[in-house]
C-alpha atoms as a PDB file:
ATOM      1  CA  UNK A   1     -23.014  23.349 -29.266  1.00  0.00           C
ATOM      2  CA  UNK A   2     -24.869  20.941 -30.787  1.00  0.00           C
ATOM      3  CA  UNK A   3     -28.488  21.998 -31.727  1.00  0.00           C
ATOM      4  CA  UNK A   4     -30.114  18.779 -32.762  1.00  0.00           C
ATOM      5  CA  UNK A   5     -30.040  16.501 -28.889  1.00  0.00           C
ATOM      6  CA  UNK A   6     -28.553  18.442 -26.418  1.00  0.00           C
ATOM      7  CA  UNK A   7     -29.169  17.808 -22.744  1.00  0.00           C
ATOM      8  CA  UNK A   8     -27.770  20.646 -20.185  1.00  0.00           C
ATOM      9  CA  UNK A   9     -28.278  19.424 -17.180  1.00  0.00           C
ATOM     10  CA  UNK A  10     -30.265  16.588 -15.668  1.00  0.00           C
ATOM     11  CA  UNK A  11     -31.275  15.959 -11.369  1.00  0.00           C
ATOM     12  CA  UNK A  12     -33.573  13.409  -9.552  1.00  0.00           C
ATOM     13  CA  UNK A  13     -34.130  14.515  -6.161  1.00  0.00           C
ATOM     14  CA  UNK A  14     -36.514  13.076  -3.555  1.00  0.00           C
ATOM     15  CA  UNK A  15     -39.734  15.082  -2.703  1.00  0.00           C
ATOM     16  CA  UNK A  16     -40.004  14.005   1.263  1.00  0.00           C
ATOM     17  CA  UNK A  17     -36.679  14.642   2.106  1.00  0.00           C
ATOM     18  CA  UNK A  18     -35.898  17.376  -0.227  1.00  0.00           C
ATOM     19  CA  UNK A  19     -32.333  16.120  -1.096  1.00  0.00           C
ATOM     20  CA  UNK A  20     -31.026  15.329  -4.157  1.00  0.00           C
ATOM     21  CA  UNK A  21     -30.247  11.871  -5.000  1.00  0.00           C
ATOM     22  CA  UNK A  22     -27.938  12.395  -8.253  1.00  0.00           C
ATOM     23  CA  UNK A  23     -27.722  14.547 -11.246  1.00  0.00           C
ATOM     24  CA  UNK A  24     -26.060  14.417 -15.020  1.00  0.00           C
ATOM     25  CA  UNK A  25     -24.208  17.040 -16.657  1.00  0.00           C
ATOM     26  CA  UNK A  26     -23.371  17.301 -20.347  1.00  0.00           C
ATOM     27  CA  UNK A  27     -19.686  18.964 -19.853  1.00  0.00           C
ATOM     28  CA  UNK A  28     -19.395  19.150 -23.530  1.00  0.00           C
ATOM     29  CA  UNK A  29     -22.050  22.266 -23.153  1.00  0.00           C
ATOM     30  CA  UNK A  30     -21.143  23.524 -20.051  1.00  0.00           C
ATOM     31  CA  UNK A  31     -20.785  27.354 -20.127  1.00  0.00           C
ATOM     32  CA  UNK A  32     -20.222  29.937 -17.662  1.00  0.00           C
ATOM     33  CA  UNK A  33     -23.926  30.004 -17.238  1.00  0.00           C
ATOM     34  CA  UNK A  34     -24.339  26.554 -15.445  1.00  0.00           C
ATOM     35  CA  UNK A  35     -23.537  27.790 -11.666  1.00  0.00           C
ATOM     36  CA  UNK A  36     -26.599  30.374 -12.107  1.00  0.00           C
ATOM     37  CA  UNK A  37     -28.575  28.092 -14.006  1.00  0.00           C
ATOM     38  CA  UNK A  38     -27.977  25.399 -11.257  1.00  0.00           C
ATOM     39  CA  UNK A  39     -29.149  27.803  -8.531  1.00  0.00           C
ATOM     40  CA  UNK A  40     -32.528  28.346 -10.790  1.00  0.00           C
ATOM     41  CA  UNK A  41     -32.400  24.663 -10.980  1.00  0.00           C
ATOM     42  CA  UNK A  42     -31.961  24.183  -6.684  1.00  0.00           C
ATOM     43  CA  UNK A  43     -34.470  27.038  -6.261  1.00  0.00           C
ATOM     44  CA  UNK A  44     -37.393  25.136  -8.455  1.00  0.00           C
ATOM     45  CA  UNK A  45     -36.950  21.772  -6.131  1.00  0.00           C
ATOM     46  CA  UNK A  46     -36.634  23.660  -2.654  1.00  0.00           C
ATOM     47  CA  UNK A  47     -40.022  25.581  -3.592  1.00  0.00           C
ATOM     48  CA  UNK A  48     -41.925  22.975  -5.444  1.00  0.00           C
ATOM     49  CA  UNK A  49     -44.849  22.129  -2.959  1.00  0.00           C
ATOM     50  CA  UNK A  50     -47.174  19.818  -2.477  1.00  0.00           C
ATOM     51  CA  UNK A  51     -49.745  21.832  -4.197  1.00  0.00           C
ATOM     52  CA  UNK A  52     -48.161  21.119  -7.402  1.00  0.00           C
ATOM     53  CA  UNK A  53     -50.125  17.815  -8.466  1.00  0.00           C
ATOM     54  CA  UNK A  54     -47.851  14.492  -9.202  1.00  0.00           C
ATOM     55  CA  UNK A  55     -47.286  14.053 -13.122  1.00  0.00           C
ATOM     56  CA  UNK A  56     -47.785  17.482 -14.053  1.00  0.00           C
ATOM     57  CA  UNK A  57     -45.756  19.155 -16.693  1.00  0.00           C
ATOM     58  CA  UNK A  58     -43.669  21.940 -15.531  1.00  0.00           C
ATOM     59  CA  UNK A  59     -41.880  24.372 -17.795  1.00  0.00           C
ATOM     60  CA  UNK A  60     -39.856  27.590 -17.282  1.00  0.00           C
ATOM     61  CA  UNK A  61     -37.446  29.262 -19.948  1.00  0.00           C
ATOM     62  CA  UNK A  62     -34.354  31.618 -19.020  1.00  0.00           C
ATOM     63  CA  UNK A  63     -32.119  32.859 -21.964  1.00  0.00           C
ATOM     64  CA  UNK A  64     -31.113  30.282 -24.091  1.00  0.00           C
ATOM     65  CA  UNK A  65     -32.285  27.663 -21.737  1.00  0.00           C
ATOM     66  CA  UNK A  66     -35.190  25.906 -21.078  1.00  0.00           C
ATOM     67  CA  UNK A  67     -35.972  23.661 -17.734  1.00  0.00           C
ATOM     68  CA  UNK A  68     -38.556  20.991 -17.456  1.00  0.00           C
ATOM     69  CA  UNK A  69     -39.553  19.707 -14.318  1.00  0.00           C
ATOM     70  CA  UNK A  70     -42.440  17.097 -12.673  1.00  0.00           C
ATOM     71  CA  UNK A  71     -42.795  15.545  -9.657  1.00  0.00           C
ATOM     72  CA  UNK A  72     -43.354  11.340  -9.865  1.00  0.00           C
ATOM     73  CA  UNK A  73     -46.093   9.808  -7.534  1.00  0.00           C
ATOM     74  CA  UNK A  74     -43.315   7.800  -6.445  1.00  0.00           C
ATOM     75  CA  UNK A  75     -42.473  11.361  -4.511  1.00  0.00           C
ATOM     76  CA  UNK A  76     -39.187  11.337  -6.871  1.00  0.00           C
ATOM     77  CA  UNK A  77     -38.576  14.981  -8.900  1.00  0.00           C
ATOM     78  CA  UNK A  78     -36.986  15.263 -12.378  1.00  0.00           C
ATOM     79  CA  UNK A  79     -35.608  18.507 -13.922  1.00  0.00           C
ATOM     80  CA  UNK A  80     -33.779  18.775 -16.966  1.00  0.00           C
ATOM     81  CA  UNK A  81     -32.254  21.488 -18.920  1.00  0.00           C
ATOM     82  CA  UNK A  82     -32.386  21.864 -22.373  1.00  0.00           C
ATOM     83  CA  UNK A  83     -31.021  24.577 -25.087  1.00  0.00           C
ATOM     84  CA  UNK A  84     -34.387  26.104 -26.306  1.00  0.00           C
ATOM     85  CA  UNK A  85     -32.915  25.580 -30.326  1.00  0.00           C
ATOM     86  CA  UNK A  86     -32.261  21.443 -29.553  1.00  0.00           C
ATOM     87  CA  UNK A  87     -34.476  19.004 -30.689  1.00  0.00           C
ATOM     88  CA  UNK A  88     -36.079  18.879 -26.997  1.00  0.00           C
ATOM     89  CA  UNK A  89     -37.648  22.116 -27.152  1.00  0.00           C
ATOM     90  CA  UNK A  90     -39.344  20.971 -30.418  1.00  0.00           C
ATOM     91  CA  UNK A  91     -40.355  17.796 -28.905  1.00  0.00           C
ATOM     92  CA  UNK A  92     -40.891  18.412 -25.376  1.00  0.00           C
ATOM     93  CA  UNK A  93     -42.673  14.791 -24.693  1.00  0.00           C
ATOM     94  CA  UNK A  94     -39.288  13.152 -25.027  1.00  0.00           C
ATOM     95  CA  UNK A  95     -37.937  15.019 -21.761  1.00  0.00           C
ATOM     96  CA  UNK A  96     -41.146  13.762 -19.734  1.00  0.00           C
ATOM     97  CA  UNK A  97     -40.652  10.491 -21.842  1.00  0.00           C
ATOM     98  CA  UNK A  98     -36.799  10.045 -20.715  1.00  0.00           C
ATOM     99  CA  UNK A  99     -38.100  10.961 -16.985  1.00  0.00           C
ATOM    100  CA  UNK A 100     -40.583   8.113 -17.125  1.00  0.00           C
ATOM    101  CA  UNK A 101     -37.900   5.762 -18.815  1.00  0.00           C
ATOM    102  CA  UNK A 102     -35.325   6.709 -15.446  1.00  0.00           C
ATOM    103  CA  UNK A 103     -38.454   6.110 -13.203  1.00  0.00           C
ATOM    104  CA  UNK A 104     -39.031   2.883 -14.410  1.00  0.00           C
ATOM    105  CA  UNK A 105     -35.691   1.748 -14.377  1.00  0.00           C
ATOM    106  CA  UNK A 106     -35.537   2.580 -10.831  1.00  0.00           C
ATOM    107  CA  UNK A 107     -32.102   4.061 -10.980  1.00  0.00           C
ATOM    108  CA  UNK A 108     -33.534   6.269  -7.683  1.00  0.00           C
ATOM    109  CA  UNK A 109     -33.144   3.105  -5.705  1.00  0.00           C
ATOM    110  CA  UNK A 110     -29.256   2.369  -6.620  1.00  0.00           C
ATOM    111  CA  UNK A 111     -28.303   5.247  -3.631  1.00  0.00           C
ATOM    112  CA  UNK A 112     -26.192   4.796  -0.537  1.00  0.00           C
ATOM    113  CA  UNK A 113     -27.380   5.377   3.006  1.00  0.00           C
ATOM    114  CA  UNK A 114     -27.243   9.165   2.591  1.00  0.00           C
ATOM    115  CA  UNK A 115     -30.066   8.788   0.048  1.00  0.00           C
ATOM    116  CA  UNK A 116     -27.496   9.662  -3.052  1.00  0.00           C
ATOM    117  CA  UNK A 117     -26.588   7.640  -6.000  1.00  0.00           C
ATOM    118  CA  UNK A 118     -23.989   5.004  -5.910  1.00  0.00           C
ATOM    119  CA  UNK A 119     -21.333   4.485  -8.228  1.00  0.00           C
ATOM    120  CA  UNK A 120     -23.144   1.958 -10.330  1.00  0.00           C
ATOM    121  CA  UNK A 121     -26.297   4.879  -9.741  1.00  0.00           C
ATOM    122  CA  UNK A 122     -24.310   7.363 -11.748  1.00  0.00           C
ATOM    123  CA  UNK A 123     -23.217   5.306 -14.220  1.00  0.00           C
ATOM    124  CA  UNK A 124     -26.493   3.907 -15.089  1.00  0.00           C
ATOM    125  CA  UNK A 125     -28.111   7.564 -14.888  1.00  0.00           C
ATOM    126  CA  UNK A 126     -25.048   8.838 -17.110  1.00  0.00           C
ATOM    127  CA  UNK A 127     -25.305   6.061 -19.711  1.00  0.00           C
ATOM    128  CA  UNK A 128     -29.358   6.351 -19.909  1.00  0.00           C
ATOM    129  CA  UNK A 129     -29.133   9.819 -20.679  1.00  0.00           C
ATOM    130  CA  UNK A 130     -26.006   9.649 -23.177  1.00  0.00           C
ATOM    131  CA  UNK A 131     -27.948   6.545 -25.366  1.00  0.00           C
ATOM    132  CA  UNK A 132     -31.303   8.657 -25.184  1.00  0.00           C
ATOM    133  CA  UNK A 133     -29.610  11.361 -26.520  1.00  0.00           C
ATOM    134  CA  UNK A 134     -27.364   9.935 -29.147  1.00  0.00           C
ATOM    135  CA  UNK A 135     -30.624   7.515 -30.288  1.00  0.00           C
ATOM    136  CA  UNK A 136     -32.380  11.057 -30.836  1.00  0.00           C
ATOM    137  CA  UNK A 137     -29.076  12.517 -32.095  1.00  0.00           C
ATOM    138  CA  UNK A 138     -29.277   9.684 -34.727  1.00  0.00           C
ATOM    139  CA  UNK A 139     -33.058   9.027 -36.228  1.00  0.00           C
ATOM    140  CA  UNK A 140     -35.170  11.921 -33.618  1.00  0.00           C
ATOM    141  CA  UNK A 141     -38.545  11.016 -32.295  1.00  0.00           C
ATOM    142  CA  UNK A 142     -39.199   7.612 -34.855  1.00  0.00           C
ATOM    143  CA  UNK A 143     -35.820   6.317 -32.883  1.00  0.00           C
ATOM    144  CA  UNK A 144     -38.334   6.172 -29.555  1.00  0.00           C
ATOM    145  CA  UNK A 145     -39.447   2.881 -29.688  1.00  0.00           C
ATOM    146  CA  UNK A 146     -35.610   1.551 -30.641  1.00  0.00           C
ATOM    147  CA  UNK A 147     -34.088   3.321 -27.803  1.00  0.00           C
ATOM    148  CA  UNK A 148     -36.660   1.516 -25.354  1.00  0.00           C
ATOM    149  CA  UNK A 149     -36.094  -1.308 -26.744  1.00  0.00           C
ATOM    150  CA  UNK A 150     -32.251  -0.770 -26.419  1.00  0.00           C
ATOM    151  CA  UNK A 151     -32.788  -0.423 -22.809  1.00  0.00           C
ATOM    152  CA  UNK A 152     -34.448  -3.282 -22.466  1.00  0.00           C
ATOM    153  CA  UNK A 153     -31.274  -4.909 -24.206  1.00  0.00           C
ATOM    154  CA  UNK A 154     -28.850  -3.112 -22.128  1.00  0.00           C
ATOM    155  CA  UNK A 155     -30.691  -4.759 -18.311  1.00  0.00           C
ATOM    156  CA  UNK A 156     -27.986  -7.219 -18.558  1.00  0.00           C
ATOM    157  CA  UNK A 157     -25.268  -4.825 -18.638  1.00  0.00           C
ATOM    158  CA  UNK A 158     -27.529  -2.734 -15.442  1.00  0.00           C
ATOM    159  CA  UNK A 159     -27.645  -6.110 -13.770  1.00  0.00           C
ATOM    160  CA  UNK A 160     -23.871  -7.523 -14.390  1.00  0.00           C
ATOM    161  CA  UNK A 161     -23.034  -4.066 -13.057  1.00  0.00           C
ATOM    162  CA  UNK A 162     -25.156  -4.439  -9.659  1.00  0.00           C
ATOM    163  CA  UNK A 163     -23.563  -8.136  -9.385  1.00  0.00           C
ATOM    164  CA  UNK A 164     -19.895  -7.000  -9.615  1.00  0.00           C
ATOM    165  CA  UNK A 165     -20.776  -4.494  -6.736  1.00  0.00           C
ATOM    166  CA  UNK A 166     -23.075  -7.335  -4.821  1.00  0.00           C
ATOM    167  CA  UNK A 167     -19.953  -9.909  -5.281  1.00  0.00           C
ATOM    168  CA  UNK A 168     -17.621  -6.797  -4.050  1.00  0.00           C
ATOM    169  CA  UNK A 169     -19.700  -6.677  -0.917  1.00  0.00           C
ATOM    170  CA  UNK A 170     -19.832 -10.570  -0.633  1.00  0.00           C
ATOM    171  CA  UNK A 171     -16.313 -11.236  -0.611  1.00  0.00           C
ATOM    172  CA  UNK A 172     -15.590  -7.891   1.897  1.00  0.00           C
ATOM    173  CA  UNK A 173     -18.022 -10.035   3.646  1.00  0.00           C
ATOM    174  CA  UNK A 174     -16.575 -13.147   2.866  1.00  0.00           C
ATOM    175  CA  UNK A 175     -12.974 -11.871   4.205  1.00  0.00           C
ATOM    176  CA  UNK A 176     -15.035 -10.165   6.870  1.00  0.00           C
ATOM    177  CA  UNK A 177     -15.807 -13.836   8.215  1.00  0.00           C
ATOM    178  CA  UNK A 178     -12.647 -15.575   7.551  1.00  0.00           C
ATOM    179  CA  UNK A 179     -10.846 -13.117   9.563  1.00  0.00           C
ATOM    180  CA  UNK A 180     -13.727 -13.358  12.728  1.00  0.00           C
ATOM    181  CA  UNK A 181     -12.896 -17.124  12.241  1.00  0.00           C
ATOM    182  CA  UNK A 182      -9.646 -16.922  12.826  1.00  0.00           C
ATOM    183  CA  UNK A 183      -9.490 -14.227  15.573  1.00  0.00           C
ATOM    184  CA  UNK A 184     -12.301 -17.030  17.102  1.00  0.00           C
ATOM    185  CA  UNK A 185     -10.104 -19.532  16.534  1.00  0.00           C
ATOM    186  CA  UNK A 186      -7.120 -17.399  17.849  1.00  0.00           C
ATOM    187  CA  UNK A 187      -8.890 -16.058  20.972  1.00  0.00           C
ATOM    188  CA  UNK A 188      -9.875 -20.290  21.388  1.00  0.00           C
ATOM    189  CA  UNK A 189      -6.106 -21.220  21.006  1.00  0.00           C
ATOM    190  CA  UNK A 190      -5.515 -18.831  23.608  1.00  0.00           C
ATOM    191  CA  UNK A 191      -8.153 -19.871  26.323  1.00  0.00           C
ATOM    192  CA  UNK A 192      -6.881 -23.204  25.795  1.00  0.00           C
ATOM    193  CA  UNK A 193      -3.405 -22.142  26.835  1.00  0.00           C
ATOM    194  CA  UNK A 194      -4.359 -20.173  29.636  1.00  0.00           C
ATOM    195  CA  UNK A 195      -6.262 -23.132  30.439  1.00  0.00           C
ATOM    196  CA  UNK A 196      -3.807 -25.536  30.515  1.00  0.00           C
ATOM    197  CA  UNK A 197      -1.436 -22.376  32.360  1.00  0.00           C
ATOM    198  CA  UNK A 198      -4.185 -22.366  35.044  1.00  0.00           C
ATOM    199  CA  UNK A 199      -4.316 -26.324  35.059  1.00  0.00           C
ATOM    200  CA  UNK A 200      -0.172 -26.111  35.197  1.00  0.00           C
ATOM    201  CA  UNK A 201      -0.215 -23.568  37.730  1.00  0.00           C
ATOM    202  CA  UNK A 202      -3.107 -25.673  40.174  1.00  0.00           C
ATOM    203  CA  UNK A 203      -0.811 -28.821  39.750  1.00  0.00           C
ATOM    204  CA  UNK A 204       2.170 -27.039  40.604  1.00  0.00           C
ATOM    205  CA  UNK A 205       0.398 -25.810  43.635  1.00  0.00           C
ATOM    206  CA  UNK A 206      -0.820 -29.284  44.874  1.00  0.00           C
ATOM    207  CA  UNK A 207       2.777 -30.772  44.580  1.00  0.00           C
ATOM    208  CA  UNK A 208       3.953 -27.950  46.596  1.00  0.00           C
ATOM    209  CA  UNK A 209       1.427 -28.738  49.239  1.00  0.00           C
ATOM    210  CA  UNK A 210       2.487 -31.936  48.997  1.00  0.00           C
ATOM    211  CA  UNK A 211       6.445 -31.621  49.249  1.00  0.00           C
ATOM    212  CA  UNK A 212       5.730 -29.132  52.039  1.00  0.00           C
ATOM    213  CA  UNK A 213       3.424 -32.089  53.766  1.00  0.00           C
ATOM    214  CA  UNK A 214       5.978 -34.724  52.947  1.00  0.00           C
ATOM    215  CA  UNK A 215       9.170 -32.414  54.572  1.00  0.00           C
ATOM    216  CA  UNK A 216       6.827 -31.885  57.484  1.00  0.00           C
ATOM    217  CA  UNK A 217       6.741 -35.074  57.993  1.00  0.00           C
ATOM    218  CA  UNK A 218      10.295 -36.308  57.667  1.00  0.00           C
ATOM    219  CA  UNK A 219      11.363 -33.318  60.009  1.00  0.00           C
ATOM    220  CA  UNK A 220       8.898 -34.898  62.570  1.00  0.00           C
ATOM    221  CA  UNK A 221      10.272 -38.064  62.039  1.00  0.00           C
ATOM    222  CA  UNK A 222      13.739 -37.142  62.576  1.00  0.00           C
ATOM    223  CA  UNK A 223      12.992 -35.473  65.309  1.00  0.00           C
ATOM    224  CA  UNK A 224      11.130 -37.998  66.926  1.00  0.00           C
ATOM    225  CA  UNK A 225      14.474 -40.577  66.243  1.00  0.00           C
ATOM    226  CA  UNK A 226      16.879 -37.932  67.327  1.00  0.00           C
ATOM    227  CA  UNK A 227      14.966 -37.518  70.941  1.00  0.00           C
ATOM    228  CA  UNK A 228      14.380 -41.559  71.157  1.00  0.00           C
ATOM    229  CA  UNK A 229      18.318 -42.069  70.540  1.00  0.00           C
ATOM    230  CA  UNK A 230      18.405 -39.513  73.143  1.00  0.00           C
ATOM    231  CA  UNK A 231      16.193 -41.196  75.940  1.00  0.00           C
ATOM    232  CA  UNK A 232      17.959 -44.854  74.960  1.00  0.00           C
ATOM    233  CA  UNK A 233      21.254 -43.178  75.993  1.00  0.00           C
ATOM    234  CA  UNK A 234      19.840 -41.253  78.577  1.00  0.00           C
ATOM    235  CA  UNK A 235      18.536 -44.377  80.462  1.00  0.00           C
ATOM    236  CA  UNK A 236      21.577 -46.815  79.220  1.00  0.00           C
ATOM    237  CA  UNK A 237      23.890 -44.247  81.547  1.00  0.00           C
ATOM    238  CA  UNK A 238      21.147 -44.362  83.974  1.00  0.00           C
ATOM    239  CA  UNK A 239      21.302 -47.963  84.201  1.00  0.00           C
ATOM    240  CA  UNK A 240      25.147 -48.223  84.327  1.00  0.00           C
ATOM    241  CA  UNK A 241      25.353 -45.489  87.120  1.00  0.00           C
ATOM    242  CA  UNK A 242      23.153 -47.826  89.702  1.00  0.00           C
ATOM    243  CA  UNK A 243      23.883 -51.053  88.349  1.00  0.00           C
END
C-alpha cells in the first residue's frame, strides 16, 4: 500500500434525505477490512444530526484507518477514509480541501432522479479524486495550487462530457419526435382512407337508393303499359262483339 497519497474510501451523501448520492473506492487498497469499515462509514452519516454545526471538522480513527467527515451548508456530507501513515493524516486540511474542491464543482448535482450519481457523476467524482491524489502523490501540499488550477483546465473535459450525454438525450429526443411524426402522419394517412371509405361507402349508398328508385319506377311503368294494352284489347273485343 502506498503510504505517501492514499485515499480508502470516499462518499457524498445528502443530509435531508439521508441517501447517498455516490462514493469512490481506491480498489488498489481494498482489504478485507472495507465491508466493516463501510458499515463505520454508513453508521457516521445515519447518526450525524443536525446538532453537528455545517463546516465542522469531524475526525474518528479505527486501526489503521482514519475517517474524516463534515457536513456542507449546502446540506451535502463528505467522508473519506484515509490510512493513518499516508500523507493525509499528516496533512489533514487537504481532505477538507478536496471536499470543498468536489463541492464547488458541483459534482452532487450530476445525479439521476433517484438522487444518485450519473454515469458522467462517477466519472467526474472518480477522476477528481485520482488527479488530487496523484498531484499530492507527485510534489505533496506545494502541488495545491497546481492541482486547482488543473481543475480549472480539465472544465472542458467536465463539460464535453455533460454535452455528449445532453446530445445523447437530444437525439433519443430527436428520434423520439421523428417517430411521433410519422405515427401522426400514419394515423393522418389512415383517417384519410377511412374517410374516403366512409365517403365511398355514402356514395355507394345513394346510387343504391337511386337504382332501387329508378327499378321502382320502370316496374310501375311496365305495369301501367301491360294493364293499358290490356284495357285497349279489352274494349277492341268489346266493340267487335256489339258492332
Amino acid at each position: 500500500m502506498s503510504s505517501y497519497s492514499s485515499i480508502y474510501y470516499f462518499m457524498m451523501g445528502n443530509f435531508d434525505t439521508h441517501k447517498e448520492i455516490g462514493y469512490y473506492i481506491n480498489d488498489n487498497l481494498k482489504d478485507s477490512n472495507f465491508e466493516n469499515i463501510k458499515f463505520t462509514c454508513d453508521d457516521i452519516f445515519n447518526k450525524f444530526n443536525e446538532d453537528m454545526s455545517n463546516n465542522k471538522k469531524f475526525k474518528k480513527i479505527i486501526d489503521y484507518y482514519i475517517i474524516h467527515y463534515t457536513l456542507k451548508n449546502s446540506g451535502t456530507f463528505y467522508l473519506t477514509v484515509v490510512l493513518n501513515n499516508s500523507l493525509y493524516s499528516k496533512q489533514e486540511q487537504l481532505i477538507y480541501e478536496l471536499f470543498e474542491d468536489i463541492e464547488h464543482q458541483g459534482i452532487k448535482k450530476l445525479v439521476d432522479k433517484n438522487g444518485e450519481l450519473t454515469r458522467v457523476g462517477k466519472q467526474n467524482l472518480k477522476f477528481c479524486i485520482d488527479l488530487f491524489q496523484e498531484n499530492n502523490r507527485k510534489g505533496g501540499k506545494k502541488d495545491q495550487d497546481f492541482f486547482f488550477l488543473k481543475n480549472k483546465e480539465r472544465e472542458p473535459s467536465k463539460i464535453a462530457l455533460l454535452n455528449n450525454e445532453i446530445n445523447e438525450i437530444h437525439n433519443s429526443m430527436k428520434e423520439g419526435v421523428k417517430n411521433l411524426i410519422a405515427n401522426i402522419s400514419e394515423m393522418n394517412e389512415l383517417d384519410e382512407k377511412s374517410g374516403k371509405i366512409k365517403d365511398t361507402s355514402y356514395q355507394f349508398q345513394k346510387d343504391s337508393a337511386d337504382l332501387e328508385q329508378k327499378m321502382k319506377f320502370r316496374k310501375l311503368i311496365f305495369k301501367v303499359l301491360i294493364y293499358s294494352i290490356f284495357i285497349l284489347i279489352f274494349i277492341i273485343t268489346l266493340y267487335l262483339m256489339f258492332k
